[in-house]
N, C-alpha and C. Protein backbone atom coordinates (compact mmCIF):
# COMPACT_ATOMS: atom_id res chain seq x y z
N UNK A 1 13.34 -5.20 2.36
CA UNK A 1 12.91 -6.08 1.29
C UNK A 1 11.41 -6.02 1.18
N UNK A 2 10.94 -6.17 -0.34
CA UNK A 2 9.39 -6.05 -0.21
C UNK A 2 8.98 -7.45 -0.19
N UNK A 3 7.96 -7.65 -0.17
CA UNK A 3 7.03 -9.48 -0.07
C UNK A 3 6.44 -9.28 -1.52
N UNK A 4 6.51 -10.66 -1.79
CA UNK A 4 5.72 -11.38 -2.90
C UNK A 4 4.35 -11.24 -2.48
N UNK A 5 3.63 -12.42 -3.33
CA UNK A 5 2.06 -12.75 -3.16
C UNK A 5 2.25 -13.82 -2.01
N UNK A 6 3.62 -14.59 -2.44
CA UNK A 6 3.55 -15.68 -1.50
C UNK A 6 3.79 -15.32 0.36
N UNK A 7 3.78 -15.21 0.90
CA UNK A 7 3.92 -15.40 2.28
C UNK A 7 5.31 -15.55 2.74
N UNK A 8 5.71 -16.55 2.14
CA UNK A 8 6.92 -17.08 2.70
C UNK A 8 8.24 -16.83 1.40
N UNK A 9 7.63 -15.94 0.47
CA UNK A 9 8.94 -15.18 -0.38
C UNK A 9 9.23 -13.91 0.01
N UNK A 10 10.40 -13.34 -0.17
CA UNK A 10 10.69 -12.33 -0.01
C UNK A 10 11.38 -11.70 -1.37
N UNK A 11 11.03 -10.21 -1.92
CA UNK A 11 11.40 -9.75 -3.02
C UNK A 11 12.53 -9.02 -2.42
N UNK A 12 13.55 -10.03 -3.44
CA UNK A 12 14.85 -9.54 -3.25
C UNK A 12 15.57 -8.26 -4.27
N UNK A 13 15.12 -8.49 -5.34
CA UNK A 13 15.71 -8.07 -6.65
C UNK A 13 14.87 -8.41 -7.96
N UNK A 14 15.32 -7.22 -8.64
CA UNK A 14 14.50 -6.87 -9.94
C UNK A 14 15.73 -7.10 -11.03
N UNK A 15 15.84 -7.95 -12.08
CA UNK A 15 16.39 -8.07 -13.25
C UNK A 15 16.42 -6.93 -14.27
N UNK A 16 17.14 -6.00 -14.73
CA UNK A 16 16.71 -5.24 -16.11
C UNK A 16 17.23 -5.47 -16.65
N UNK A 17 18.00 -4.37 -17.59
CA UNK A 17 18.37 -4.39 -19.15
C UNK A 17 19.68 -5.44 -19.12
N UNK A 18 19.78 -5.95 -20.02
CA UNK A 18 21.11 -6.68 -20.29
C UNK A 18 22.22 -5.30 -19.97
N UNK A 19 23.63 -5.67 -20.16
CA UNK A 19 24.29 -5.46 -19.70
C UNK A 19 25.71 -6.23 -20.91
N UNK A 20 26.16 -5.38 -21.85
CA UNK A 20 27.18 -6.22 -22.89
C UNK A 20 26.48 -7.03 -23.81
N UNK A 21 27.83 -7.56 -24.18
CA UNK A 21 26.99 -8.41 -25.26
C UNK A 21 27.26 -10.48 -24.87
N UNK A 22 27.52 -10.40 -23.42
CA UNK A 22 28.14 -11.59 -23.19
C UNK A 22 27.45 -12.49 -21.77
N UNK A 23 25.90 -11.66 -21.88
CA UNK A 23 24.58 -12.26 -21.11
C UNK A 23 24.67 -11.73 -19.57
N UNK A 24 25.60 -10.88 -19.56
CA UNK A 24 25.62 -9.96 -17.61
C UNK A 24 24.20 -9.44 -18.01
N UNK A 25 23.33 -9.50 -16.78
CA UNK A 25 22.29 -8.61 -16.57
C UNK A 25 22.48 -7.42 -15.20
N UNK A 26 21.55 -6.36 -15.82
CA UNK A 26 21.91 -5.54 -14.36
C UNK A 26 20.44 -5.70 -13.52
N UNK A 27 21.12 -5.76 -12.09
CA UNK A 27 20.06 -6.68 -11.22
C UNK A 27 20.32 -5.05 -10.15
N UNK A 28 18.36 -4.56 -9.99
CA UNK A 28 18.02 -4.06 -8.83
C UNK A 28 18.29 -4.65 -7.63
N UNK A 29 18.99 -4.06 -6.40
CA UNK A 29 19.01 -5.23 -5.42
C UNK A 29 18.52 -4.14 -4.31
N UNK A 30 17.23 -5.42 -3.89
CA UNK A 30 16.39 -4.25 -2.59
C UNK A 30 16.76 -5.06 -1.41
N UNK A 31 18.35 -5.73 -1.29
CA UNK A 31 18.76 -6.20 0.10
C UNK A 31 20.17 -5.01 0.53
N UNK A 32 20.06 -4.91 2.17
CA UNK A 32 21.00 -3.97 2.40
C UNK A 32 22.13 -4.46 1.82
N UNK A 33 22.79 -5.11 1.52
CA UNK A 33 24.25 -5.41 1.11
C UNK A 33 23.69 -6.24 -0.73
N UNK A 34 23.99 -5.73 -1.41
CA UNK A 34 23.90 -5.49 -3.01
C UNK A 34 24.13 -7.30 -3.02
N UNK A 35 25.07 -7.28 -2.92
CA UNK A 35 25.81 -8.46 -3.62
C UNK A 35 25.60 -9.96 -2.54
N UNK A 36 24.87 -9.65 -1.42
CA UNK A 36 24.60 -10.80 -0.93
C UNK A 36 23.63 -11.63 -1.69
N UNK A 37 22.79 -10.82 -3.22
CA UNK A 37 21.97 -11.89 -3.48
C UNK A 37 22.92 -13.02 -4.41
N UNK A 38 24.15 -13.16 -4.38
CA UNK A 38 25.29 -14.23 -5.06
C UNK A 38 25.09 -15.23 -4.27
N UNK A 39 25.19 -14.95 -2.85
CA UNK A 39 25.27 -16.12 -2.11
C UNK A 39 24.18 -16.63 -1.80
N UNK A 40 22.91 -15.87 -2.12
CA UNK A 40 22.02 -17.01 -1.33
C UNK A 40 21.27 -18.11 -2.07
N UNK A 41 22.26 -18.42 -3.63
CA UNK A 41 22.11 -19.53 -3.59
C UNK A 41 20.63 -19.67 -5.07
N UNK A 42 20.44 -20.91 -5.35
CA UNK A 42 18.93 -20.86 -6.67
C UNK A 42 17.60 -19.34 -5.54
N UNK A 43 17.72 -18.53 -6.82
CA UNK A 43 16.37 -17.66 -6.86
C UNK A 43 15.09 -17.98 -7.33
N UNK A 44 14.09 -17.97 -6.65
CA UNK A 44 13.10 -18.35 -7.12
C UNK A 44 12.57 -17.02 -8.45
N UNK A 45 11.98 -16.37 -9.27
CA UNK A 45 11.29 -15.57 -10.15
C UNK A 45 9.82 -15.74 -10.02
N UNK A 46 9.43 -14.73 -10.82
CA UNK A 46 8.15 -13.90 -11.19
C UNK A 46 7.78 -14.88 -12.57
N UNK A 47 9.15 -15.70 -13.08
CA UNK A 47 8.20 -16.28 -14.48
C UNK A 47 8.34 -17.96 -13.96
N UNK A 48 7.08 -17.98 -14.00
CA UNK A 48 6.51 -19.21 -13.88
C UNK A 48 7.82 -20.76 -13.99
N UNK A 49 8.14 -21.27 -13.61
CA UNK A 49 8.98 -22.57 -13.72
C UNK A 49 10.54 -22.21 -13.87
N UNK A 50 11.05 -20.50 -13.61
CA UNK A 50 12.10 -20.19 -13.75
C UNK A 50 12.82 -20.03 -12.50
N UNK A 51 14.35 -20.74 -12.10
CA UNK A 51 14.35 -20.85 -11.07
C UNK A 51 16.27 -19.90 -11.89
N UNK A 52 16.97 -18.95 -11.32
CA UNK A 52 17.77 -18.56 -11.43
C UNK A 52 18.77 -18.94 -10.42
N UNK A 53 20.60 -18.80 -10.82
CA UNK A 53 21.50 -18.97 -9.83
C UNK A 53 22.49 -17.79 -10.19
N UNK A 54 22.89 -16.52 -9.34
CA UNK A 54 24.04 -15.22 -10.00
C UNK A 54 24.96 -16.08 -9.31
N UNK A 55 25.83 -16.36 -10.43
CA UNK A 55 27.41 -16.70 -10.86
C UNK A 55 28.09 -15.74 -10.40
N UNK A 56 27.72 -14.60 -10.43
CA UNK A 56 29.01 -13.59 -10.46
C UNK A 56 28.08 -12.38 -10.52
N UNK A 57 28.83 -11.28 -9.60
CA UNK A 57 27.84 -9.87 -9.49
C UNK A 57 29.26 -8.87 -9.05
N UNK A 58 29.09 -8.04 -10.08
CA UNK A 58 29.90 -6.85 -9.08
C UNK A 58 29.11 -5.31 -8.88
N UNK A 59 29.75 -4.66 -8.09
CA UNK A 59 28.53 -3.17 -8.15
C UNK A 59 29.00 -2.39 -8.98
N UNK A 60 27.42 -1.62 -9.54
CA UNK A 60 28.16 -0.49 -10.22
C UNK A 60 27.68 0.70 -9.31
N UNK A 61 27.49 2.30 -9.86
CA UNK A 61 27.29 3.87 -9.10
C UNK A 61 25.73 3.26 -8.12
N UNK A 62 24.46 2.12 -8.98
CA UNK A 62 23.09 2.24 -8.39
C UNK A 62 22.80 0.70 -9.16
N UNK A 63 23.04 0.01 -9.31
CA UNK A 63 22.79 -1.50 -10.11
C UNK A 63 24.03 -2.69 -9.63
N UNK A 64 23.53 -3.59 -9.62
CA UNK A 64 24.23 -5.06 -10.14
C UNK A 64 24.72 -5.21 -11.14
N UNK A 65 25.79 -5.87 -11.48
CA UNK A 65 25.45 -6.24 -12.62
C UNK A 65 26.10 -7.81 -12.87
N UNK A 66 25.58 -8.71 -13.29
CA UNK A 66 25.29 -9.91 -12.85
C UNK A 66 25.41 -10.89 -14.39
N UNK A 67 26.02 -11.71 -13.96
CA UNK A 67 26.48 -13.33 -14.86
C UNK A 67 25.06 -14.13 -14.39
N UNK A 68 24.24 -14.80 -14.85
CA UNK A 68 23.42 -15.60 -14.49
C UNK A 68 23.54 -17.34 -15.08
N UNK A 69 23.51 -18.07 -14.57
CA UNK A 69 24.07 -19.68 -14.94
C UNK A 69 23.62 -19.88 -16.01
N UNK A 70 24.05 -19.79 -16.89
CA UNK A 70 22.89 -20.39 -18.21
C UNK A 70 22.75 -19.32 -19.26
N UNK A 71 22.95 -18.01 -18.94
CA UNK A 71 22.52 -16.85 -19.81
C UNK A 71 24.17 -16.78 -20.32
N UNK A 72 24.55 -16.75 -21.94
CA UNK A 72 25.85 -16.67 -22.13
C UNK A 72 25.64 -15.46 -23.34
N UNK A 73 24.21 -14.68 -23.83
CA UNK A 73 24.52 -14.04 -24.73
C UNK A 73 23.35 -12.49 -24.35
N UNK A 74 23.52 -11.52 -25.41
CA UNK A 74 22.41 -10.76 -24.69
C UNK A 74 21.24 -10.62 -25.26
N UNK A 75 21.24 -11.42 -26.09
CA UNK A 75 19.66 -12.43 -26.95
C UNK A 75 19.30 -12.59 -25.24
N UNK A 76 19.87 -13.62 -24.60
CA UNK A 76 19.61 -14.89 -23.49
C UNK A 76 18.67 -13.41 -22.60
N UNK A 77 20.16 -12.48 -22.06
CA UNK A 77 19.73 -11.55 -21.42
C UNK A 77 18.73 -10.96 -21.33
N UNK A 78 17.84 -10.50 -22.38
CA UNK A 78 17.29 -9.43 -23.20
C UNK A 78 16.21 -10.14 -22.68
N UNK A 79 15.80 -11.62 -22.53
CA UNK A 79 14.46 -12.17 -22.26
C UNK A 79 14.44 -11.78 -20.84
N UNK A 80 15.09 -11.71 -19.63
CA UNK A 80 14.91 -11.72 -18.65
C UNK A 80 14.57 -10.31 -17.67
N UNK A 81 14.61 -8.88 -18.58
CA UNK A 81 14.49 -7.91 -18.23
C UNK A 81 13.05 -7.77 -17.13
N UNK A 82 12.79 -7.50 -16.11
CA UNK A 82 11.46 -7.45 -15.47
C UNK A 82 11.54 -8.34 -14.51
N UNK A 83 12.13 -9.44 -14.67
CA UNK A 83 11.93 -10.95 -13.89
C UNK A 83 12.41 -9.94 -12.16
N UNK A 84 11.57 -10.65 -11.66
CA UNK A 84 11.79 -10.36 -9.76
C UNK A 84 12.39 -11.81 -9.60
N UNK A 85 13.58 -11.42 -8.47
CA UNK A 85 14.12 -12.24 -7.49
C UNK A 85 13.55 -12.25 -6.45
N UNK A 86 13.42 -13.87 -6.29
CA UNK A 86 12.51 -13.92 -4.35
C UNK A 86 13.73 -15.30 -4.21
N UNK A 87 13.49 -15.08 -2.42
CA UNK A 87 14.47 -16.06 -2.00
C UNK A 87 13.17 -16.27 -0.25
N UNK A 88 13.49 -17.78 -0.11
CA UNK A 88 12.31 -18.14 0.80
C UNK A 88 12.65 -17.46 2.11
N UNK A 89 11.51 -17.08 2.96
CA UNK A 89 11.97 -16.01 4.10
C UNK A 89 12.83 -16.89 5.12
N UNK A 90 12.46 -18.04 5.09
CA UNK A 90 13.06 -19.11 6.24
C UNK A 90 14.41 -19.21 5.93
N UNK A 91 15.03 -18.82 4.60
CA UNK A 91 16.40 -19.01 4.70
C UNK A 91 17.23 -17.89 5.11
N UNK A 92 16.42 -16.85 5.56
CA UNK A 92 17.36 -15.56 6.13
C UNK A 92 17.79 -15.88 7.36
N UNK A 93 18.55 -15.09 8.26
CA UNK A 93 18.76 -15.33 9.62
C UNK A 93 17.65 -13.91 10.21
N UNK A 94 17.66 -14.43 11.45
CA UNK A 94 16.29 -13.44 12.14
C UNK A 94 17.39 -12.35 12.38
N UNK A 95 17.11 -10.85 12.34
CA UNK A 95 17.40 -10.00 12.93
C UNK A 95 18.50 -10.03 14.10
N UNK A 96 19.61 -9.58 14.60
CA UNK A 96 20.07 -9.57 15.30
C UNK A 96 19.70 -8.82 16.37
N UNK A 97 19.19 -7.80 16.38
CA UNK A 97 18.65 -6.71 16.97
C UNK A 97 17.14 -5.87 16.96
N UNK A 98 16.78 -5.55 17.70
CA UNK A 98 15.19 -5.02 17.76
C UNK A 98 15.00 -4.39 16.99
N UNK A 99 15.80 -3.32 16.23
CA UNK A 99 15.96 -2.08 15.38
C UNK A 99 15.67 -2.80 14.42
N UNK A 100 16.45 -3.72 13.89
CA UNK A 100 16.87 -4.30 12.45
C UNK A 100 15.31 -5.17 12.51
N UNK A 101 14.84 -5.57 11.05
CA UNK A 101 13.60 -6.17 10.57
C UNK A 101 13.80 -5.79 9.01
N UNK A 102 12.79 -6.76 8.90
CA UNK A 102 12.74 -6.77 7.15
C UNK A 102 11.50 -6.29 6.83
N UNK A 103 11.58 -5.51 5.95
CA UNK A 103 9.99 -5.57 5.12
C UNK A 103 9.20 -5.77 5.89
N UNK A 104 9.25 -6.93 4.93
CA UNK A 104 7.97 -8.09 5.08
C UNK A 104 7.54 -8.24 6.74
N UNK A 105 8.04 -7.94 7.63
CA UNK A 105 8.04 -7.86 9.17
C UNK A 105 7.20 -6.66 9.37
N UNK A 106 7.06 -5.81 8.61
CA UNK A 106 6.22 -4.63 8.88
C UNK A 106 4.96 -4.52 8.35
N UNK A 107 4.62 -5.55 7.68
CA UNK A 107 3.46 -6.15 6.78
C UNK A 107 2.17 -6.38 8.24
N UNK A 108 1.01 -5.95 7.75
CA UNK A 108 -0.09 -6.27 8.95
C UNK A 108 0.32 -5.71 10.11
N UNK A 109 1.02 -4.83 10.45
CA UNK A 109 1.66 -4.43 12.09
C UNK A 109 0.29 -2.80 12.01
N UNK A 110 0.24 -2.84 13.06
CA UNK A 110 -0.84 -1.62 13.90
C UNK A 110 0.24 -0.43 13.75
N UNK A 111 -0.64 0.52 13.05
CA UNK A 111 0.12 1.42 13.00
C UNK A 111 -0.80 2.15 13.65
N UNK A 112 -0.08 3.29 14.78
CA UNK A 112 -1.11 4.13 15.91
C UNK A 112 0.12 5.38 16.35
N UNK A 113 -0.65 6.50 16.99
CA UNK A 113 -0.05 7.72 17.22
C UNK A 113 0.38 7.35 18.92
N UNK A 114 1.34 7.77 19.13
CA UNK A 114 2.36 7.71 20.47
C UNK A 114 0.82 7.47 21.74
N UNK A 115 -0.25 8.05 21.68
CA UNK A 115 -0.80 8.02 22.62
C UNK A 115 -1.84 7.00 22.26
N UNK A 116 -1.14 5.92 21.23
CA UNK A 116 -2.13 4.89 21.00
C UNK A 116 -3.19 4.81 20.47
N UNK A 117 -3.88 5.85 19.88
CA UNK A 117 -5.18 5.96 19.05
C UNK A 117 -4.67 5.26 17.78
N UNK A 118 -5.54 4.23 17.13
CA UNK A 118 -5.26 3.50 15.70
C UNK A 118 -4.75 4.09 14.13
N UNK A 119 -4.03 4.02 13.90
CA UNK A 119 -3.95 4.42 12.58
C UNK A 119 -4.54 3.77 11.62
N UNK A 120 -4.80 2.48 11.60
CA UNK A 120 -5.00 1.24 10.76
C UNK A 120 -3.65 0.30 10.72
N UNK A 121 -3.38 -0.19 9.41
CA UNK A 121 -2.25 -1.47 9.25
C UNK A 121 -1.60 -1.57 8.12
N UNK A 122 -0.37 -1.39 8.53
CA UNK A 122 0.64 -1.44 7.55
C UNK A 122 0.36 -2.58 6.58
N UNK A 123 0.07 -1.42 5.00
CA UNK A 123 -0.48 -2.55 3.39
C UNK A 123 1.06 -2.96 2.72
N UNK A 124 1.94 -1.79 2.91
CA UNK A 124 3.18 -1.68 2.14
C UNK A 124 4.01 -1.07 2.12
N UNK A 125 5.31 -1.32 1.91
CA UNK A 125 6.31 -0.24 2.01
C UNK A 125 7.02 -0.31 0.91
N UNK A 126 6.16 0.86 -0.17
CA UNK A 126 7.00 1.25 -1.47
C UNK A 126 8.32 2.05 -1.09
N UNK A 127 8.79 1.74 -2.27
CA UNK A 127 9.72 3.14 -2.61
C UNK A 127 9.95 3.73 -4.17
N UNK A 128 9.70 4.84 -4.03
CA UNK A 128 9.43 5.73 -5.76
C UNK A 128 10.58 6.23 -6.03
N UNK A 129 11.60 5.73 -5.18
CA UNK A 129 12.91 6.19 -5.24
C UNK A 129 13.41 8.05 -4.29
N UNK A 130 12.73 8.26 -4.04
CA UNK A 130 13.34 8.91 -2.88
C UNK A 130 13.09 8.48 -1.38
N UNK A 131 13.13 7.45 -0.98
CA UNK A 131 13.07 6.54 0.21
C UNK A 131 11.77 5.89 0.42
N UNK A 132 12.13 4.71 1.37
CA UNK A 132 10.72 4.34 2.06
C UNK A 132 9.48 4.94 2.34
N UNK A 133 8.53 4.34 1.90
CA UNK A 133 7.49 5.05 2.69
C UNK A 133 6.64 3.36 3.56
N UNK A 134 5.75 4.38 4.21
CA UNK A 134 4.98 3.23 5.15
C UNK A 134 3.56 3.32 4.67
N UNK A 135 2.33 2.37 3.87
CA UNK A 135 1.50 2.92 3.39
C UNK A 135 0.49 2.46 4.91
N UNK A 136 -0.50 2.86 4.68
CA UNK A 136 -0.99 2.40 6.27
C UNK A 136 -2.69 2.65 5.86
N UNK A 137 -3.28 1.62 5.85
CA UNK A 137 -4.25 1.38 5.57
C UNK A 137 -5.73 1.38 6.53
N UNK A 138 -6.61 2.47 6.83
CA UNK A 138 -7.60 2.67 7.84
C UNK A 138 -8.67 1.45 7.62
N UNK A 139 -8.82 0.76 8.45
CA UNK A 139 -9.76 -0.35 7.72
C UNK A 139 -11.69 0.35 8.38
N UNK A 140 -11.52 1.92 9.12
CA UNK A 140 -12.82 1.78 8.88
C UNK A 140 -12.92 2.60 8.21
N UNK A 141 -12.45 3.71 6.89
CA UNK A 141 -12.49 4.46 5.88
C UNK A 141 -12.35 3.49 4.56
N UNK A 142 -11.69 2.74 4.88
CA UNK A 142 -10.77 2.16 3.46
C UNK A 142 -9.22 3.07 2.74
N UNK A 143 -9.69 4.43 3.29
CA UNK A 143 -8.51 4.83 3.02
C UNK A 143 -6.51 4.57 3.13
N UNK A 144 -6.07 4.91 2.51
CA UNK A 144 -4.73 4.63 2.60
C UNK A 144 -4.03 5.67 2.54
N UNK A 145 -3.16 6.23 3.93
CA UNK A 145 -2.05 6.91 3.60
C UNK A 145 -0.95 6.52 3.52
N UNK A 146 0.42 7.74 3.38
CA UNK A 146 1.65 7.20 2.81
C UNK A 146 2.51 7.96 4.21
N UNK A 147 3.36 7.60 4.38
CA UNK A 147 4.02 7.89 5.67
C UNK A 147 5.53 7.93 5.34
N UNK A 148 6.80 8.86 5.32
CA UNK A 148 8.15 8.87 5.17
C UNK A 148 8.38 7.80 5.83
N UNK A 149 8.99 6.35 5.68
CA UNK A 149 10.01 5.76 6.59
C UNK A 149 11.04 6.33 7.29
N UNK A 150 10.99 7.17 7.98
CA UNK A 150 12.36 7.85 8.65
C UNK A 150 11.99 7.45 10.22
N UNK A 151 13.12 8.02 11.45
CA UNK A 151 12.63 8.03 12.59
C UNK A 151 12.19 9.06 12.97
N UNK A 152 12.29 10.11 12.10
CA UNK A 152 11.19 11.22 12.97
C UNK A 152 10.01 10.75 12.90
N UNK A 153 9.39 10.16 12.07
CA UNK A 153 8.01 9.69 11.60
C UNK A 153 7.63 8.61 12.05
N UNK A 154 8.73 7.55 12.44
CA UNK A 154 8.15 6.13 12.81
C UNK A 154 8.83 6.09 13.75
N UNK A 155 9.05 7.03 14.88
CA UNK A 155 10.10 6.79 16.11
C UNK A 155 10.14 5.46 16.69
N UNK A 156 9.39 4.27 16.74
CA UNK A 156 9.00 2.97 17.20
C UNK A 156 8.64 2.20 16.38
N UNK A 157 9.48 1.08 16.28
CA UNK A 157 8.95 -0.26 15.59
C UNK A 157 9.17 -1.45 16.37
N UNK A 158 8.03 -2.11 16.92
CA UNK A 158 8.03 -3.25 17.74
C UNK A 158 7.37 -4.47 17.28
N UNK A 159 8.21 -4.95 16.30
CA UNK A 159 7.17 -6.31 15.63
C UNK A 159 6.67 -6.99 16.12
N UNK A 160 7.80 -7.51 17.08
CA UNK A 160 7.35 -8.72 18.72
C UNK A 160 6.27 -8.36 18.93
N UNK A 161 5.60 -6.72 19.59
CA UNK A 161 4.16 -6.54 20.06
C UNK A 161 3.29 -6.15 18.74
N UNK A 162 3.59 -6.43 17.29
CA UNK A 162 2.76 -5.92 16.37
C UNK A 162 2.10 -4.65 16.34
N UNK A 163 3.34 -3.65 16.32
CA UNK A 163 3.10 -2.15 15.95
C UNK A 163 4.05 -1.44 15.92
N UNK A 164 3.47 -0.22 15.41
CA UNK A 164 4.63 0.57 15.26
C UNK A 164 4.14 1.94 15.14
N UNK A 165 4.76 3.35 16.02
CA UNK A 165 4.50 4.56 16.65
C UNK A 165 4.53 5.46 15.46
N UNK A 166 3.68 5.97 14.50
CA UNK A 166 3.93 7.28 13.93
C UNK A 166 3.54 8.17 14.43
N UNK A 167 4.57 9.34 14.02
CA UNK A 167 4.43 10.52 14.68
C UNK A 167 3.87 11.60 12.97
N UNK A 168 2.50 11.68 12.52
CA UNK A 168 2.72 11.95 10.95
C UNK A 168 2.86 13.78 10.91
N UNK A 169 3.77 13.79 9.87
CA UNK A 169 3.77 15.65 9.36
C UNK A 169 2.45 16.04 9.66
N UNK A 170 2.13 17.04 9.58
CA UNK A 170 0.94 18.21 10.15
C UNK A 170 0.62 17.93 8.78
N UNK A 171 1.51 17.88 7.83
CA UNK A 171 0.39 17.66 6.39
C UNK A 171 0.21 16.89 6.01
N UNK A 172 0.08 15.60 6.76
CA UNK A 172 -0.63 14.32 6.24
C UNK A 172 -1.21 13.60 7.44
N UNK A 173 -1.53 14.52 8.20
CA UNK A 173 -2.82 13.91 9.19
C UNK A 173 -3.84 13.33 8.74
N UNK A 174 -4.18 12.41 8.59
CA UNK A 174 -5.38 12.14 8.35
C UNK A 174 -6.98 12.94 8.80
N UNK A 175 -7.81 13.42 8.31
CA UNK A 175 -8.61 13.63 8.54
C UNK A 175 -8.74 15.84 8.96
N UNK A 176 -7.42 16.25 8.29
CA UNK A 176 -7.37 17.53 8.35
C UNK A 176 -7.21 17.66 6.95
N UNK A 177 -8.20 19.11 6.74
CA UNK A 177 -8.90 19.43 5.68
C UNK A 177 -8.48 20.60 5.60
N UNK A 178 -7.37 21.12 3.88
CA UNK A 178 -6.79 22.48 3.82
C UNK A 178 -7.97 23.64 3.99
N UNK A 179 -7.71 24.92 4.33
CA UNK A 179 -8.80 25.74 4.50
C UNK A 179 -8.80 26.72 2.79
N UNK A 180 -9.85 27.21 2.37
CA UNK A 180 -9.84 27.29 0.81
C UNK A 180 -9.14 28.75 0.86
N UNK A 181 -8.36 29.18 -0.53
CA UNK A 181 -7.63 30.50 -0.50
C UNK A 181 -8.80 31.17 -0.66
């Protein structure tokens, strides 16, 4: 899951295009299980004083697609395209396991090479749609690189001690410079 501005939201899901003509919207869902965002209940949004509840969601091949309380037409729908779902972090349950973490848990963590030299600190973890990445921010360059989320690359993630082990490709070392043809 990615983080809001707020601290204590977590970005669950992205609203798009309507969906029929009878107010279903199709809902991005950036939680491992699609359809848990039904249960967890009023969503907070991205538009100011709008607080959402999904009625009803089933999956489709890569989308939601979603009944929202109140939306009955695709006029209703059509306004809500863009809107982000956040749900407060305190209402998740913690991790069961060391492996498992959210996002937002990888936010500010030390990112450093197996033998402990600094990388800087995890800014963000996009995805452009071919997976995670880890962006990792040098705070004495200012620079920012981008890192595969996989475990070849991040063999270690230890939130408890605030860090986490990359191992980066030979072509995104920081600070190696191609030689000219």
């Amino acid at each position: 899951m990615a983080t809001s501005d707020s601290a204590n939201l977590l970005l669950v899901g992205r609203i798009g295009a309507a969906h029929g003509i009878k107010g279903e919207v199709r809902v991005q869902s950036f939680t491992e299980d699609p359809l848990a965002l039904v249960s967890y209940g009023p969503l907070a949004t991205s538009k100011p004083g709008l607080t959402i509840r999904i009625l009803a969601a089933r999956t489709t091949t890569n989308v939601l697609v979603a009944r929202i309380e109140g939306v009955n037409d695709r006029t209703a729908a059509e306004k809500l395209n863009g809107v982000e779902l956040f749900i407060d972090r305190a209402l998740l349950p913690d991790p069961d396991d060391e492996d498992d973490f959210y996002h937002a848990d990888l936010l500010g963590l030390r990112a450093q090479l197996a033998d402990g030299t600094a990388l800087g600190t995890v800014s963000a973890v996009p995805n452009f749609g071919a997976g995670d990445l880890l962006e990792v921010r040098d705070e004495r360059s200012g620079d920012t690189y981008l890192y595969p989320f996989t475990k070849a690359v991040v063999p270690e993630v230890k939130v408890a001690d605030g860090y986490l082990v990359i191992e980066p490709p030979v072509e995104t070392e920081p600070g190696e410079e191609e030689e000219p043809d």
